[in-house]
N, C-alpha and C. Protein backbone atom coordinates (compact mmCIF):
# COMPACT_ATOMS: atom_id res chain seq x y z
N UNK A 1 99.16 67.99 61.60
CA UNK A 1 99.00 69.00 62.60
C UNK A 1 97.62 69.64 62.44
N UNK A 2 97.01 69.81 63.69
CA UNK A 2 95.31 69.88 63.28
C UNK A 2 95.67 71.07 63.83
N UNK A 3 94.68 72.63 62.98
CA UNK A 3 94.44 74.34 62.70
C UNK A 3 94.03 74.74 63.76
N UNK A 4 94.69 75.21 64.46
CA UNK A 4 93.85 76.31 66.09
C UNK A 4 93.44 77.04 65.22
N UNK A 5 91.25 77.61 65.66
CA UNK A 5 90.96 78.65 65.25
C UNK A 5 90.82 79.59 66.58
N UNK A 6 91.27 80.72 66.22
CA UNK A 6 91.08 81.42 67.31
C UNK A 6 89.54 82.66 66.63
N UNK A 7 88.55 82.89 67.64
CA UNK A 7 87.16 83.71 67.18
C UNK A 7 87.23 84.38 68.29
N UNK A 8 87.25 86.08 68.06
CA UNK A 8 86.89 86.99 68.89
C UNK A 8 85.99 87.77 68.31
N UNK A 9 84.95 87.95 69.57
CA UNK A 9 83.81 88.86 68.90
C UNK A 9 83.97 90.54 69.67
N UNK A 10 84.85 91.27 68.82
CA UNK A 10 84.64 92.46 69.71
C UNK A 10 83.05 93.34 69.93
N UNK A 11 82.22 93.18 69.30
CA UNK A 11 80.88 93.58 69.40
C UNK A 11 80.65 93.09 71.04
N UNK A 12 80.81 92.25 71.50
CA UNK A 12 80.25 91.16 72.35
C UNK A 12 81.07 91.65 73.74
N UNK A 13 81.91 91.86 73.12
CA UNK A 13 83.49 92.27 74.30
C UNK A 13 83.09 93.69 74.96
N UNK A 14 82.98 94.58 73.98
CA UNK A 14 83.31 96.04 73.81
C UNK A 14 81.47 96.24 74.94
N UNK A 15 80.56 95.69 74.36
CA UNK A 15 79.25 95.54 74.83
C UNK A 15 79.24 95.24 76.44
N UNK A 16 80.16 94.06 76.77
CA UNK A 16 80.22 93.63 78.74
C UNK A 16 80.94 94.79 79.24
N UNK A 17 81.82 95.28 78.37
CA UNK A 17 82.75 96.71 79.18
C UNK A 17 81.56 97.76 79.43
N UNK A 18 80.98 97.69 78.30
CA UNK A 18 80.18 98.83 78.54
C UNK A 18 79.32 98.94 79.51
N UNK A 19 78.34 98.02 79.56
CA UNK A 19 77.21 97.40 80.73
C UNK A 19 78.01 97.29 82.06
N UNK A 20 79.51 96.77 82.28
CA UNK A 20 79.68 96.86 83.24
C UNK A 20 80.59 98.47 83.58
N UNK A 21 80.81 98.89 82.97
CA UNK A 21 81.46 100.75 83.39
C UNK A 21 79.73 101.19 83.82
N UNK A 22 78.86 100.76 82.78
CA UNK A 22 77.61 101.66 83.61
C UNK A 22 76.86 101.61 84.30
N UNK A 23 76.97 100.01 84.63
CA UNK A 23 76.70 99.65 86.36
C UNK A 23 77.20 100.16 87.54
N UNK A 24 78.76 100.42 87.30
CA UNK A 24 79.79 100.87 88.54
C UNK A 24 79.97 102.68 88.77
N UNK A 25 79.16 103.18 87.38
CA UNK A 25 78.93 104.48 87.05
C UNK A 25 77.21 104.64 88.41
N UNK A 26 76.43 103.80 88.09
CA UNK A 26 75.17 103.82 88.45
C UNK A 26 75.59 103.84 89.93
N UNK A 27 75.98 102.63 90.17
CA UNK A 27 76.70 102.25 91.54
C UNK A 27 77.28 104.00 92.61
N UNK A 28 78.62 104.31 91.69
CA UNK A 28 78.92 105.49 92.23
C UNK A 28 78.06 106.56 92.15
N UNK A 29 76.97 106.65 91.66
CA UNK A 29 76.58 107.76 91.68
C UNK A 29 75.11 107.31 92.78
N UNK A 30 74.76 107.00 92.60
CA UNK A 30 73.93 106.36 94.39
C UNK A 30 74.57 105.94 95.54
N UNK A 31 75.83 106.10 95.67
CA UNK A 31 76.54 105.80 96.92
C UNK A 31 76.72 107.70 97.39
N UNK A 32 77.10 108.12 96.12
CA UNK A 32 77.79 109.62 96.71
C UNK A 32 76.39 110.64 96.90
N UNK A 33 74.97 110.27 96.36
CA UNK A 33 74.12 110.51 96.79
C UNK A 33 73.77 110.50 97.98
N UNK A 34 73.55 108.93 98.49
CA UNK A 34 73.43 108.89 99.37
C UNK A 34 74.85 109.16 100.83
N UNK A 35 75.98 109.72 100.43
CA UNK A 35 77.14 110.39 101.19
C UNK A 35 76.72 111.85 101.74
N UNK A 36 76.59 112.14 100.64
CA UNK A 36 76.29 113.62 100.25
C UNK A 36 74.92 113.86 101.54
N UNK A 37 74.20 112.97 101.29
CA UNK A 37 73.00 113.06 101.97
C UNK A 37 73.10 113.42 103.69
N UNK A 38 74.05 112.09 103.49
CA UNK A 38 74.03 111.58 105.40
C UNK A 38 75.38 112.94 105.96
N UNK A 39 75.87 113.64 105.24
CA UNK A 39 77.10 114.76 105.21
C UNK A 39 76.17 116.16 105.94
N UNK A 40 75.02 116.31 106.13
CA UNK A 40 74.28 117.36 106.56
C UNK A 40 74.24 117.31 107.88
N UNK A 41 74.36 118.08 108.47
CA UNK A 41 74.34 118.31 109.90
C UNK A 41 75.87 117.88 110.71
N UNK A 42 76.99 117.58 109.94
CA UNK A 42 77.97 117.43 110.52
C UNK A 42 78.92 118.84 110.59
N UNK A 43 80.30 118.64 111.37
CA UNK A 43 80.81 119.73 111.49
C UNK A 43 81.17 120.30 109.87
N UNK A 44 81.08 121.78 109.99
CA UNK A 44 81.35 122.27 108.74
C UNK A 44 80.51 122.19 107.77
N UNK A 45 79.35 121.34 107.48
CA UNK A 45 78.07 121.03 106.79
C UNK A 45 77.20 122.20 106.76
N UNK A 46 76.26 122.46 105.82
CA UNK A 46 75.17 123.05 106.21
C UNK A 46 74.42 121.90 107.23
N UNK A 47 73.28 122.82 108.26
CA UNK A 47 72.38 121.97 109.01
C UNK A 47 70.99 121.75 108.20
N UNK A 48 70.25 120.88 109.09
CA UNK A 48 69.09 120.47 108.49
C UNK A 48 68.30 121.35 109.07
N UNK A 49 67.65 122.23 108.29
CA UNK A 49 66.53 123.37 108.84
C UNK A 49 64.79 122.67 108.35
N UNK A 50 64.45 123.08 107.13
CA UNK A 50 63.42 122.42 106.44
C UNK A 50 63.38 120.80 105.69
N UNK A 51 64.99 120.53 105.24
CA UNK A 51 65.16 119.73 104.59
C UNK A 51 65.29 119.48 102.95
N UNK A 52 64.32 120.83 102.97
CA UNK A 52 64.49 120.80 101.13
C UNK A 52 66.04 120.55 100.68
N UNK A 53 66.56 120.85 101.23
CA UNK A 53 67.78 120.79 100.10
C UNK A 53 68.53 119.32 100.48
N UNK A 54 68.41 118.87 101.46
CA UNK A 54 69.11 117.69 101.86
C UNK A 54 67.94 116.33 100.64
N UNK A 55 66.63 116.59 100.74
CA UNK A 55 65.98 115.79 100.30
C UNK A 55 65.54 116.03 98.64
N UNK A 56 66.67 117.23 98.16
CA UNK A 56 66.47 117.59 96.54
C UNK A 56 67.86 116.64 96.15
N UNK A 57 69.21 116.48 96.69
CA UNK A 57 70.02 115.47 95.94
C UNK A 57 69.86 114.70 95.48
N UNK A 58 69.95 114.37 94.04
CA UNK A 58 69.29 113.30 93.63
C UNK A 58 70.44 112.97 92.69
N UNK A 59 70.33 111.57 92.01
CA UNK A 59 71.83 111.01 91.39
C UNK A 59 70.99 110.55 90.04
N UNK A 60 71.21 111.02 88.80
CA UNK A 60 70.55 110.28 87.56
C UNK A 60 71.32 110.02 86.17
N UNK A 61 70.92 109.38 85.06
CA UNK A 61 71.26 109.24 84.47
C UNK A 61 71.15 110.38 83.46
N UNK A 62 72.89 110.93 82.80
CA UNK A 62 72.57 112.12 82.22
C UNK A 62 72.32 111.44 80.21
N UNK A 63 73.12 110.50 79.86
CA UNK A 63 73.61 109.91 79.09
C UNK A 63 74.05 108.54 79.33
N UNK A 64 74.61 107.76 78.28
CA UNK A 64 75.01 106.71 78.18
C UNK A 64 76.08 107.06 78.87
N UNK A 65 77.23 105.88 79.88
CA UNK A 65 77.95 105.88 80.96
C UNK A 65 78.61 107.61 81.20
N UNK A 66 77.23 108.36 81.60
CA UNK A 66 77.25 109.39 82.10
C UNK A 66 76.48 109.51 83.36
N UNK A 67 76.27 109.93 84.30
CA UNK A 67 75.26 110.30 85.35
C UNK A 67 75.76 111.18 86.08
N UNK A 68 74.90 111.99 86.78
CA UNK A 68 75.15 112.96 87.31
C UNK A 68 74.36 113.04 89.17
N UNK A 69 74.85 113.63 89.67
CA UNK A 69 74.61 114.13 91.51
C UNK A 69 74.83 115.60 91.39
N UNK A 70 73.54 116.07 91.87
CA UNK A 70 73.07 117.53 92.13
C UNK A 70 71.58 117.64 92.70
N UNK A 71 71.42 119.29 92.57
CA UNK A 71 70.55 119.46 93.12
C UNK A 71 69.95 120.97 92.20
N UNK A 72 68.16 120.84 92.96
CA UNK A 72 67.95 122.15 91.78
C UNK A 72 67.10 123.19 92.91
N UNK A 73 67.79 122.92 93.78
CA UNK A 73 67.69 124.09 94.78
C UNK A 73 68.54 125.23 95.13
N UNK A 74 67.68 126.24 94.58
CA UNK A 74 68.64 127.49 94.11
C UNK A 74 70.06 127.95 94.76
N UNK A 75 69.24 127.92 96.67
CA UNK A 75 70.55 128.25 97.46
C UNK A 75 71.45 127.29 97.52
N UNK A 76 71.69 126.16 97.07
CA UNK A 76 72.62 125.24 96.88
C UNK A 76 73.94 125.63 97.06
N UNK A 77 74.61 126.78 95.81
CA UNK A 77 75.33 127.25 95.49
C UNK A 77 75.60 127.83 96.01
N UNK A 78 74.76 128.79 97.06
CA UNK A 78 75.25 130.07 97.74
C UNK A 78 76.03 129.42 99.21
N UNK A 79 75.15 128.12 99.77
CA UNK A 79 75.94 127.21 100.47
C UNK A 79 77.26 126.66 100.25
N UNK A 80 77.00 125.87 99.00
CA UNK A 80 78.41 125.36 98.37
C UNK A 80 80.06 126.50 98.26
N UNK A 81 79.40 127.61 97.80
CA UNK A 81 80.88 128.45 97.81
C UNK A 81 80.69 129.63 98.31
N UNK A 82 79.88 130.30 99.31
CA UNK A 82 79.64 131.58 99.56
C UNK A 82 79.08 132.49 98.90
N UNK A 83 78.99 133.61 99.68
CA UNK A 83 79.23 134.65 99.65
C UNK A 83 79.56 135.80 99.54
N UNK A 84 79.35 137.58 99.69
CA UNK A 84 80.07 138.03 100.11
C UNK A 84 79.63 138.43 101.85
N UNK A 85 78.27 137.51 101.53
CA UNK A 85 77.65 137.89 103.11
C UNK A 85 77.72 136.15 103.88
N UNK A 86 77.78 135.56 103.47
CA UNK A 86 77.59 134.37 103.92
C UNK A 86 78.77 133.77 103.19
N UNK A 87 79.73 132.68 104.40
CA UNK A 87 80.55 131.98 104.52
C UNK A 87 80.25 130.50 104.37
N UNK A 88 81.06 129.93 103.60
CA UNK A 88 80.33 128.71 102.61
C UNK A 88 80.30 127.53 103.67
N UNK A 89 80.08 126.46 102.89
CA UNK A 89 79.81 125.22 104.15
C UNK A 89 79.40 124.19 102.94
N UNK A 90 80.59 123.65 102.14
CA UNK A 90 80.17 123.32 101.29
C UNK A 90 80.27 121.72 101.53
N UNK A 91 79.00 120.88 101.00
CA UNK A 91 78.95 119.82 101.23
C UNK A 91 79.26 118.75 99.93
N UNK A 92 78.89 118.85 98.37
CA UNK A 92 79.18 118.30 97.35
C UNK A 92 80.99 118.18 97.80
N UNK A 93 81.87 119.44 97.29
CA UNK A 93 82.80 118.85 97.05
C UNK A 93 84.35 118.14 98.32
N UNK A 94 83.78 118.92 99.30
CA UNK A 94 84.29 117.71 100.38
C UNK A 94 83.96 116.10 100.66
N UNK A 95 83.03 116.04 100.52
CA UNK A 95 82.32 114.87 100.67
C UNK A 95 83.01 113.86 99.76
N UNK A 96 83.14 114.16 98.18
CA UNK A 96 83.46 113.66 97.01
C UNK A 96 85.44 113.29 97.11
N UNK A 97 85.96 114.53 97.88
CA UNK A 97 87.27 114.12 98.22
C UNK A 97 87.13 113.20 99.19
N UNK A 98 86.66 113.27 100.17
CA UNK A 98 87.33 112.54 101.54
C UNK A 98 86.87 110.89 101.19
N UNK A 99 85.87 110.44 100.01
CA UNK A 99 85.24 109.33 99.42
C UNK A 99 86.09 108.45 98.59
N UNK A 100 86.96 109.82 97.78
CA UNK A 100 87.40 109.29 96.37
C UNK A 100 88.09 108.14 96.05
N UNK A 101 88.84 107.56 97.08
CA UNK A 101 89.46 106.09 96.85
C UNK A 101 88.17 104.99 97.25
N UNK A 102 87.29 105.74 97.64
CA UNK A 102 86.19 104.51 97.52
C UNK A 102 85.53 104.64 96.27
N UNK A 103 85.35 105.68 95.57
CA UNK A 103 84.96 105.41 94.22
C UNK A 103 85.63 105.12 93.43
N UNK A 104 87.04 105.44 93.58
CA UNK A 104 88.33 104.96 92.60
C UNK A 104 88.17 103.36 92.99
N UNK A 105 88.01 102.19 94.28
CA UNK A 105 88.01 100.91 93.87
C UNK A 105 86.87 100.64 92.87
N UNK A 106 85.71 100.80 92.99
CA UNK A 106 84.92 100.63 92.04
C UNK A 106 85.14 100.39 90.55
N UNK A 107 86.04 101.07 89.99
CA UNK A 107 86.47 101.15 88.74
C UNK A 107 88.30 100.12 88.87
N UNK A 108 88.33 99.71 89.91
CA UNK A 108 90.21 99.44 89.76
C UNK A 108 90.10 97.76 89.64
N UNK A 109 88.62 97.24 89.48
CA UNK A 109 88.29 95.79 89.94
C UNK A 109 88.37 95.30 88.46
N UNK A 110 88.31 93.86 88.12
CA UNK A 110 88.43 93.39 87.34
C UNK A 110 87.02 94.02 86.13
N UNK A 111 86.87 94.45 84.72
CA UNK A 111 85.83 94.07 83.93
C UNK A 111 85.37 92.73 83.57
């Protein structure tokens, strides 16, 4: 009876998971950028006045399969959740719900 060897390299394994979670990480976070983006001027949105803030979203890498979507324009926030003088019109976290099973396939696909 001739010896099955069986050789697993988890270094090698653990390494394609990784590269591929931070492709689909990279992936989602330039799709909801660019969501987030095209989300201005619709109902309930802030509108496009100057543009600064529509053209400050930007999607980057914060860490290893980390990245992040924001912005570093001050009134952002005062848009995003109000006021006590101004009534919000928030565009990050609607956008991110009404998306989320499109970013949930991203991650539900084979590694």
């Amino acid at each position: 009876m001739s010896k099955v060897r069986l050789s697993w390299y988890p270094a090698a394994f653990l390494s394609e998971v990784d590269r591929t979670i931070n492709r689909r990480l990279y992936q989602a976070s330039e799709e909801y950028e660019q969501l987030v983006q095209a989300s201005f001027g619709q109902a309930g949105k802030p509108k496009v006045v100057s543009g600064k803030l529509k053209e400050s979203i930007k999607s980057g890498k914060v860490r290893k399969n980390k990245y992040r979507v924001g912005t570093n324009v001050d009134y952002s926030r005062y848009l995003e959740y109000g006021t006590s003088r101004i009534h919000k019109l928030p565009f990050f976290r609607p956008t991110f719900y009404t998306y989320f099973s499109r970013f949930k396939r991203l991650f539900s696909g084979k590694f």
